[in-house]
Protein backbone atom coordinates (compact mmCIF):
# COMPACT_ATOMS: atom_id res chain seq x y z
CA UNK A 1 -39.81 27.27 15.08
CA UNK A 2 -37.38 24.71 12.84
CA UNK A 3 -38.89 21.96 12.36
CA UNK A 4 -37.09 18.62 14.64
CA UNK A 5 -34.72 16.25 12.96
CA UNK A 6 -33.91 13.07 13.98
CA UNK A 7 -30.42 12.06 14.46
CA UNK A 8 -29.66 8.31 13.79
CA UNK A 9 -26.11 7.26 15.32
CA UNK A 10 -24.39 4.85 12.62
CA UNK A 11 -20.74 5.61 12.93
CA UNK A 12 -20.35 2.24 14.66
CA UNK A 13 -19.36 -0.80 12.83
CA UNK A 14 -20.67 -3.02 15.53
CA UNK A 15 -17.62 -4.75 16.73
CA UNK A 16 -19.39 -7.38 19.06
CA UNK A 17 -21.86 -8.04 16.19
CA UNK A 18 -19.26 -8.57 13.67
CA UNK A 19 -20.12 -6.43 11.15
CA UNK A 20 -22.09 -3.29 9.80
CA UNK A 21 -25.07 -4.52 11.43
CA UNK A 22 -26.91 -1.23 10.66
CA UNK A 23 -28.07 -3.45 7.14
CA UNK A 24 -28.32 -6.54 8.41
CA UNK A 25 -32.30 -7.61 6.93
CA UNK A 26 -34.69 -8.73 9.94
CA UNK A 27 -37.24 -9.77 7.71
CA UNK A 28 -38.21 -11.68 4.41
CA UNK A 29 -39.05 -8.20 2.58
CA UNK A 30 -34.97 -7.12 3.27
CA UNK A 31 -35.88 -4.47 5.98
CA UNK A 32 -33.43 -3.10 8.86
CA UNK A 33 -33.71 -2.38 12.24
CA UNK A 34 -33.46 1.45 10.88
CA UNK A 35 -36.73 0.96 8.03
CA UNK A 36 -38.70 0.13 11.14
CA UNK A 37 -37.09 3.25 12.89
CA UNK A 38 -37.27 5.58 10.41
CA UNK A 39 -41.08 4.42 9.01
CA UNK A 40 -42.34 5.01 12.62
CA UNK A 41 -40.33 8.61 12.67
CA UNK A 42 -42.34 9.61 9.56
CA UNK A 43 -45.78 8.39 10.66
CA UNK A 44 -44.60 10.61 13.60
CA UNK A 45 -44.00 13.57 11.79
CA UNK A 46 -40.50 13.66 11.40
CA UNK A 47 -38.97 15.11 7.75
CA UNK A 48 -35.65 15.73 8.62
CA UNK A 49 -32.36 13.58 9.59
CA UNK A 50 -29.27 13.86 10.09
CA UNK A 51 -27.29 10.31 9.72
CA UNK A 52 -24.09 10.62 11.69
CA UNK A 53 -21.56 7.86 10.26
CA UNK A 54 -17.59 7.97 9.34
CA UNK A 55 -16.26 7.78 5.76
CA UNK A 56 -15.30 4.53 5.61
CA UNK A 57 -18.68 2.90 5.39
CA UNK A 58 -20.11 5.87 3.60
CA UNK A 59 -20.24 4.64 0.46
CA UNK A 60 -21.96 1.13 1.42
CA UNK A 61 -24.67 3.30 3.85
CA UNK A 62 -25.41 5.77 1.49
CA UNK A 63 -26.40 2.46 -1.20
CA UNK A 64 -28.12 0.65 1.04
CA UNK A 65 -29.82 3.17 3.45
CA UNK A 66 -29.37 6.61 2.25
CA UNK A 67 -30.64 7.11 -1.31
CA UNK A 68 -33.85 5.51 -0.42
CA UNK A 69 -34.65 7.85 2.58
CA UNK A 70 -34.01 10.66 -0.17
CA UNK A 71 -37.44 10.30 -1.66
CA UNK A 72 -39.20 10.69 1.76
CA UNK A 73 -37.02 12.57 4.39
CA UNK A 74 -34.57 16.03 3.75
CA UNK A 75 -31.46 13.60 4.05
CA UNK A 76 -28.11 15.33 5.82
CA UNK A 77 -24.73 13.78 6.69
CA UNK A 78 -22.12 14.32 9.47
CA UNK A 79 -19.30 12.49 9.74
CA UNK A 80 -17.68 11.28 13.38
CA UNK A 81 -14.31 10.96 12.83
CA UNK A 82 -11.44 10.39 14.84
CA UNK A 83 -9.57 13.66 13.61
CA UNK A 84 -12.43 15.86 14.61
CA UNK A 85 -11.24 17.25 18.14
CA UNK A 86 -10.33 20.89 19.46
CA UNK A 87 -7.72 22.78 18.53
CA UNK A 88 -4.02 21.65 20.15
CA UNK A 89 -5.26 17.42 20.14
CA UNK A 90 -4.42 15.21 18.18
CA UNK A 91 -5.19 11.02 17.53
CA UNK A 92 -3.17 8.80 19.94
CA UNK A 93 -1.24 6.60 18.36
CA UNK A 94 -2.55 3.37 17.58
CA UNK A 95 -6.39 4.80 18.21
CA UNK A 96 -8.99 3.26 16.28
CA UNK A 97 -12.24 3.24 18.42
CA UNK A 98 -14.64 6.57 17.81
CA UNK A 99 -15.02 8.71 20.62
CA UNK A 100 -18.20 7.64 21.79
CA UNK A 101 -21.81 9.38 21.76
CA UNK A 102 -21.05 12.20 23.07
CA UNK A 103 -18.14 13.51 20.50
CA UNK A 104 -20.51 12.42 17.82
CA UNK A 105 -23.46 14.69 18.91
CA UNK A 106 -20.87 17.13 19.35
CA UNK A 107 -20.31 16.98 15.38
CA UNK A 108 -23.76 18.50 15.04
CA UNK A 109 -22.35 21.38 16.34
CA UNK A 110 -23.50 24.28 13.04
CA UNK A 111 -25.15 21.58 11.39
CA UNK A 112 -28.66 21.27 12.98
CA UNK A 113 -30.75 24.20 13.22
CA UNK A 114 -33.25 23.47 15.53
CA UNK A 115 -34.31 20.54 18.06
CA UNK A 116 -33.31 17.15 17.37
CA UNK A 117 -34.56 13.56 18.56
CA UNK A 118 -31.01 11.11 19.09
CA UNK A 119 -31.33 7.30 18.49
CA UNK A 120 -28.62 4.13 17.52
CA UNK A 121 -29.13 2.96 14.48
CA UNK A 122 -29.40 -0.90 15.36
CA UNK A 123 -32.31 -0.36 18.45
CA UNK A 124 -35.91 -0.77 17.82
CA UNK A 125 -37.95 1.54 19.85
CA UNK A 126 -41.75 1.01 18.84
CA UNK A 127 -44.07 3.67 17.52
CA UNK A 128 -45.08 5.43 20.39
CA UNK A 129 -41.58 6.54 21.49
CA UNK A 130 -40.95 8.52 18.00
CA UNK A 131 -44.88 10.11 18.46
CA UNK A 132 -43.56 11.05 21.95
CA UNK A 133 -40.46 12.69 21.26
CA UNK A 134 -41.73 14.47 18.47
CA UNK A 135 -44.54 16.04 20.15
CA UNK A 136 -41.83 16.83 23.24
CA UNK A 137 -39.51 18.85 20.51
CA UNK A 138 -42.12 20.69 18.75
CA UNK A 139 -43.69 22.49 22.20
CA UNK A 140 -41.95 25.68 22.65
CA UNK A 141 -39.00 25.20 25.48
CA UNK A 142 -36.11 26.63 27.31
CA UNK A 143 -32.54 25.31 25.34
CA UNK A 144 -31.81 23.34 28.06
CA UNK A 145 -35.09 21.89 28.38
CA UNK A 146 -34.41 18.16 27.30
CA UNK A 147 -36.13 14.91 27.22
CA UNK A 148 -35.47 11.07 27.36
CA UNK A 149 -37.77 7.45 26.66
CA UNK A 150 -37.24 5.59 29.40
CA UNK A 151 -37.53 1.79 28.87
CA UNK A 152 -37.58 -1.21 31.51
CA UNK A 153 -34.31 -2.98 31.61
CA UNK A 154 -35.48 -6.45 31.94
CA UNK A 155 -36.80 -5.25 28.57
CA UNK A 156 -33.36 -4.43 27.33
CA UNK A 157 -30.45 -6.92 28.12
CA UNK A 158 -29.62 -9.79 26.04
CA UNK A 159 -29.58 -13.21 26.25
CA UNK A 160 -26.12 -13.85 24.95
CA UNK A 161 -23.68 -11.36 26.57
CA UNK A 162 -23.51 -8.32 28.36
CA UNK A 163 -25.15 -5.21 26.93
CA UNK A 164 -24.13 -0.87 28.18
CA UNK A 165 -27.03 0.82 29.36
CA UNK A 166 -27.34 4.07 31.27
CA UNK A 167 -29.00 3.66 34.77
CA UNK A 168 -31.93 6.01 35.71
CA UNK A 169 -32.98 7.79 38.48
CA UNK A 170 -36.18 9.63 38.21
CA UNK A 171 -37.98 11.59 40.63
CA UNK A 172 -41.48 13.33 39.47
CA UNK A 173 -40.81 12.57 36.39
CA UNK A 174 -37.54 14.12 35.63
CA UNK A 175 -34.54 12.51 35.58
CA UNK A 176 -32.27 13.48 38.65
CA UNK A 177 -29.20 11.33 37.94
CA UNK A 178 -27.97 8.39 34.71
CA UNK A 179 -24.90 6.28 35.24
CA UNK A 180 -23.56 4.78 32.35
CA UNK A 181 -22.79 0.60 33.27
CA UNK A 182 -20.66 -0.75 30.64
CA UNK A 183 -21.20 -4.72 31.72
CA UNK A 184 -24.59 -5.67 32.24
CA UNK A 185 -25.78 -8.72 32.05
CA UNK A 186 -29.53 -10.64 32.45
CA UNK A 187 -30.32 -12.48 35.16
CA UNK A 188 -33.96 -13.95 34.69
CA UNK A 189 -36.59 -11.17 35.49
CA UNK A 190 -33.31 -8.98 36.86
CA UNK A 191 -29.74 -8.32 35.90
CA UNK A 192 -27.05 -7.48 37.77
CA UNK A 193 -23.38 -5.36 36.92
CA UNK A 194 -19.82 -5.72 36.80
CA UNK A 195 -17.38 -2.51 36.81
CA UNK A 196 -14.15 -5.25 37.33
CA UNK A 197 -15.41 -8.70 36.03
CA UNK A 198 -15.15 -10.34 39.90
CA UNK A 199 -17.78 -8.18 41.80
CA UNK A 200 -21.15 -8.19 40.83
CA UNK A 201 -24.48 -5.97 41.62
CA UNK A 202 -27.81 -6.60 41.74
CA UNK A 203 -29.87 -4.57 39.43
CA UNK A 204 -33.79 -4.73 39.33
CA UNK A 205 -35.31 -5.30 36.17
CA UNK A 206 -37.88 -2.35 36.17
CA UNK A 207 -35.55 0.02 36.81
CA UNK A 208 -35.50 2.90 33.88
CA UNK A 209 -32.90 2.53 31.53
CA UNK A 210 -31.53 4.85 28.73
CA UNK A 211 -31.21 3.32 25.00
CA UNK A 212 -29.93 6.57 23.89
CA UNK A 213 -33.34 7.81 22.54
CA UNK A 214 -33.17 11.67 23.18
CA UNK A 215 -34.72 14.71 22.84
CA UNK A 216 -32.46 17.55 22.73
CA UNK A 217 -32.18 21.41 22.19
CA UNK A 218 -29.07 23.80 21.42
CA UNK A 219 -27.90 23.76 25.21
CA UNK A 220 -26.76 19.75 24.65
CA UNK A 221 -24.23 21.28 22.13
CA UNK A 222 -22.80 24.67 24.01
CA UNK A 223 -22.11 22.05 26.73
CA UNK A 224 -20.35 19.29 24.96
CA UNK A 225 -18.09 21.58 23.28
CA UNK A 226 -17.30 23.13 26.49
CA UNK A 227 -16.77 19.91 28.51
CA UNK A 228 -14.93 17.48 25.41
CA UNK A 229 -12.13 19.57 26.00
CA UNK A 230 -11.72 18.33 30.24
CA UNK A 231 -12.39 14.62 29.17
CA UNK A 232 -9.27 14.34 26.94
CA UNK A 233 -7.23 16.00 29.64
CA UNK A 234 -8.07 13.12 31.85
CA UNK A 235 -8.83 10.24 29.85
CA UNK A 236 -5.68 10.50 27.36
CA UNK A 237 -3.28 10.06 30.00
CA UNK A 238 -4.79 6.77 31.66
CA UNK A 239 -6.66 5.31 28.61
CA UNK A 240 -6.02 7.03 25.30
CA UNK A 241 -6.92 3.50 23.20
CA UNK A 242 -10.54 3.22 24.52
CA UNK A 243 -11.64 6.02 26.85
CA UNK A 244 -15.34 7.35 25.87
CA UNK A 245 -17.05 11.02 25.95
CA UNK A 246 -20.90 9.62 26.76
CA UNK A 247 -23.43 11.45 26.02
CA UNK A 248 -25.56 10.12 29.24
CA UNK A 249 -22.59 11.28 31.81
CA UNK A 250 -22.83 15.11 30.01
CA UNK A 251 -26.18 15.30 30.49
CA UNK A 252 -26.06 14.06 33.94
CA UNK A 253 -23.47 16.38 34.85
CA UNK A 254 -25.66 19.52 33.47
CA UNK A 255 -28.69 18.01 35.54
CA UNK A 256 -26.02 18.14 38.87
CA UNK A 257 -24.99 21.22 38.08
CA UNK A 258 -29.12 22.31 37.65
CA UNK A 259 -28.23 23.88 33.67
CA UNK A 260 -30.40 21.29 32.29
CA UNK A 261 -33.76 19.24 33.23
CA UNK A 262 -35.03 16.13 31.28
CA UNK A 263 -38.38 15.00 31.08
CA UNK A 264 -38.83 11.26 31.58
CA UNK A 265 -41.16 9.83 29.01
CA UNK A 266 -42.13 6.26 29.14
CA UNK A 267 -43.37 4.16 26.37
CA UNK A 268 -45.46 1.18 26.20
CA UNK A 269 -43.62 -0.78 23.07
CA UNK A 270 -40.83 -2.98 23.22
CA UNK A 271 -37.75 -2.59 22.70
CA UNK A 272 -35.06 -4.92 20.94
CA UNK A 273 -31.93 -4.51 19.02
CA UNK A 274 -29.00 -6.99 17.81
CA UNK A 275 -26.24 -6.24 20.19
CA UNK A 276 -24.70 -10.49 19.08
CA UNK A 277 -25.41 -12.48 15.99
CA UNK A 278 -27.67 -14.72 18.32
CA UNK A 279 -29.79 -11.82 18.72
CA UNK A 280 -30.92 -11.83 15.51
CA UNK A 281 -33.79 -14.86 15.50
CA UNK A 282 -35.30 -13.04 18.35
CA UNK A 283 -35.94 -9.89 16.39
CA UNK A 284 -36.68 -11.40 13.48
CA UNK A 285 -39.77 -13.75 15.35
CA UNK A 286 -40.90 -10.09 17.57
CA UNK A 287 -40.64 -8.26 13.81
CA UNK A 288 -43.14 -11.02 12.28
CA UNK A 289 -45.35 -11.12 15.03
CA UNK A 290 -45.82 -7.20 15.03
CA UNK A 291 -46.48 -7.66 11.29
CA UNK A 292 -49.42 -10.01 11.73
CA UNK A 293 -50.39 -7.92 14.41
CA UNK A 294 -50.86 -5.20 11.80
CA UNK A 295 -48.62 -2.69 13.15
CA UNK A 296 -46.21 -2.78 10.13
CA UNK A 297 -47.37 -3.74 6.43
CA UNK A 298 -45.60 -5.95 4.86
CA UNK A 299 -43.42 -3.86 2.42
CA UNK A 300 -42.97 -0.09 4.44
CA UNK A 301 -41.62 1.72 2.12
CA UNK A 302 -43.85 1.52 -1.09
């Protein structure tokens, strides 16, 4: 069987962030968020990635991230770009935001050869997630056979703004249903959600929530080329600017349909990620305290 690669989504230039926040340092040594992700990947057993970015910050990604995961990792590129859609489509004017996560796992489409691990770029998961996933992709499984870590949301919103998550259900230990809430925002141990900015919803804080760590097979891909297709026929008349092809409402829609099931896997590190600049002192302090904890050395990649 081909061995898994893990898929990093950096296409994103981090708009609320303010900048390519994929190399923004979190510690005194220069490290990312994605050293920390991709040193627990290889002490997972990961060798193979596949970064998924766009052209314009090529250049600057492949300097600062790239050629150094050359000397460990089999390094591959796809590119999510705006002019990548079926046959017959074509950009709307005056679009500039990428198509979301599920058009850019669609780009893997030919490209990956076997099963595949998805996380963001800017989200630290922990070590045990990666071990997880890994050991999930290399068991032999139907195509359609998929898997997800599942983290607490009261672990996951932010102190400074409103963060998208995808809301779980599970039921013995699959998941039976993920809605995608765009506006989410803490509310001490809780959180609650906004679709229109006037009505809010309660939302308990250990409920499972997707951070778009994944564990896929070829089926993900037959069904995202099949179903991109139907979402630009319905989104490009009512919001061609910003509408979004998410990966968590695909999958859902194969687990309605019963073409798909996905394994819930839970994990018992924290996660954190810079969604705002005033995110960042947070990680940083949770980043130093794991290193005198003596999960991370100080330098990873000697």
């Amino acid at each position: 069987m081909a061995q898994p690669t893990l898929v990093i989504l950096a296409a994103g230039m981090g708009s609320r962030f303010g900048g390519l926040k994929q190399i923004t340092p979190i510690d005194d040594q220069g490290h990312m968020i994605i050293d920390f992700s991709l040193y627990d990947a290889y002490r997972a057993g990961f060798r193979k990635i596949a970064f998924i970015i766009k052209h314009e910050i090529e250049t600057e990604f492949k300097e600062k991230i790239g050629k150094r995961m050359e000397r460990f990792f089999d390094v591959q590129y796809i590119y999510q770009q705006l002019d990548v859609l079926p046959d017959g489509y074509s950009i709307p004017e005056g679009r500039v935001k990428p198509w979301g996560t599920g058009h850019a796992i669609s780009c893997l489409t030919g490209k990956v050869d076997g099963p595949f691990a998805v996380i963001n770029s800017d989200d630290f998961y922990g070590q045990s997630a990666y071990r997880t996933i890994y050991d999930f992709l290399v068991q032999d499984l139907p195509e359609t056979c998929y898997a997800m870590v599942a983290f607490p949301l009261r672990n996951t919103v932010s102190e400074n703004g409103s963060v998208s998550r995808g809301v779980c259900e599970v039921k013995d230990g699959l998941l039976s249903g993920v809605t995608e809430r765009t506006k989410i925002f803490k509310r001490g141990e809780n959180a609650e959600y906004t679709e229109d900015g006037e009505a809010f919803f309660p939302l308990d804080g250990s409920t499972p929530v997707s951070m778009n760590f994944w564990g896929f097979r070829k089926g993900i891909l037959d069904r995202l080329s099949r179903e991109f297709p139907a979402f630009l026929d319905e989104n490009l008349k009512v919001n061609p600017i910003k509408c979004e092809f998410a990966l968590p409402t695909v999958v859902d829609h194969q687990i309605q349909e019963g073409e798909a099931t996905v394994r819930v896997l839970n994990t018992t590190d924290s996660w954190f990620g810079v969604t705002y600049p005033e995110d960042l002192p947070t990680v940083k302090e949770s980043i130093a305290k794991l290193k005198a904890d003596g999960v991370y050395p100080e330098l990873l990649w000697k």
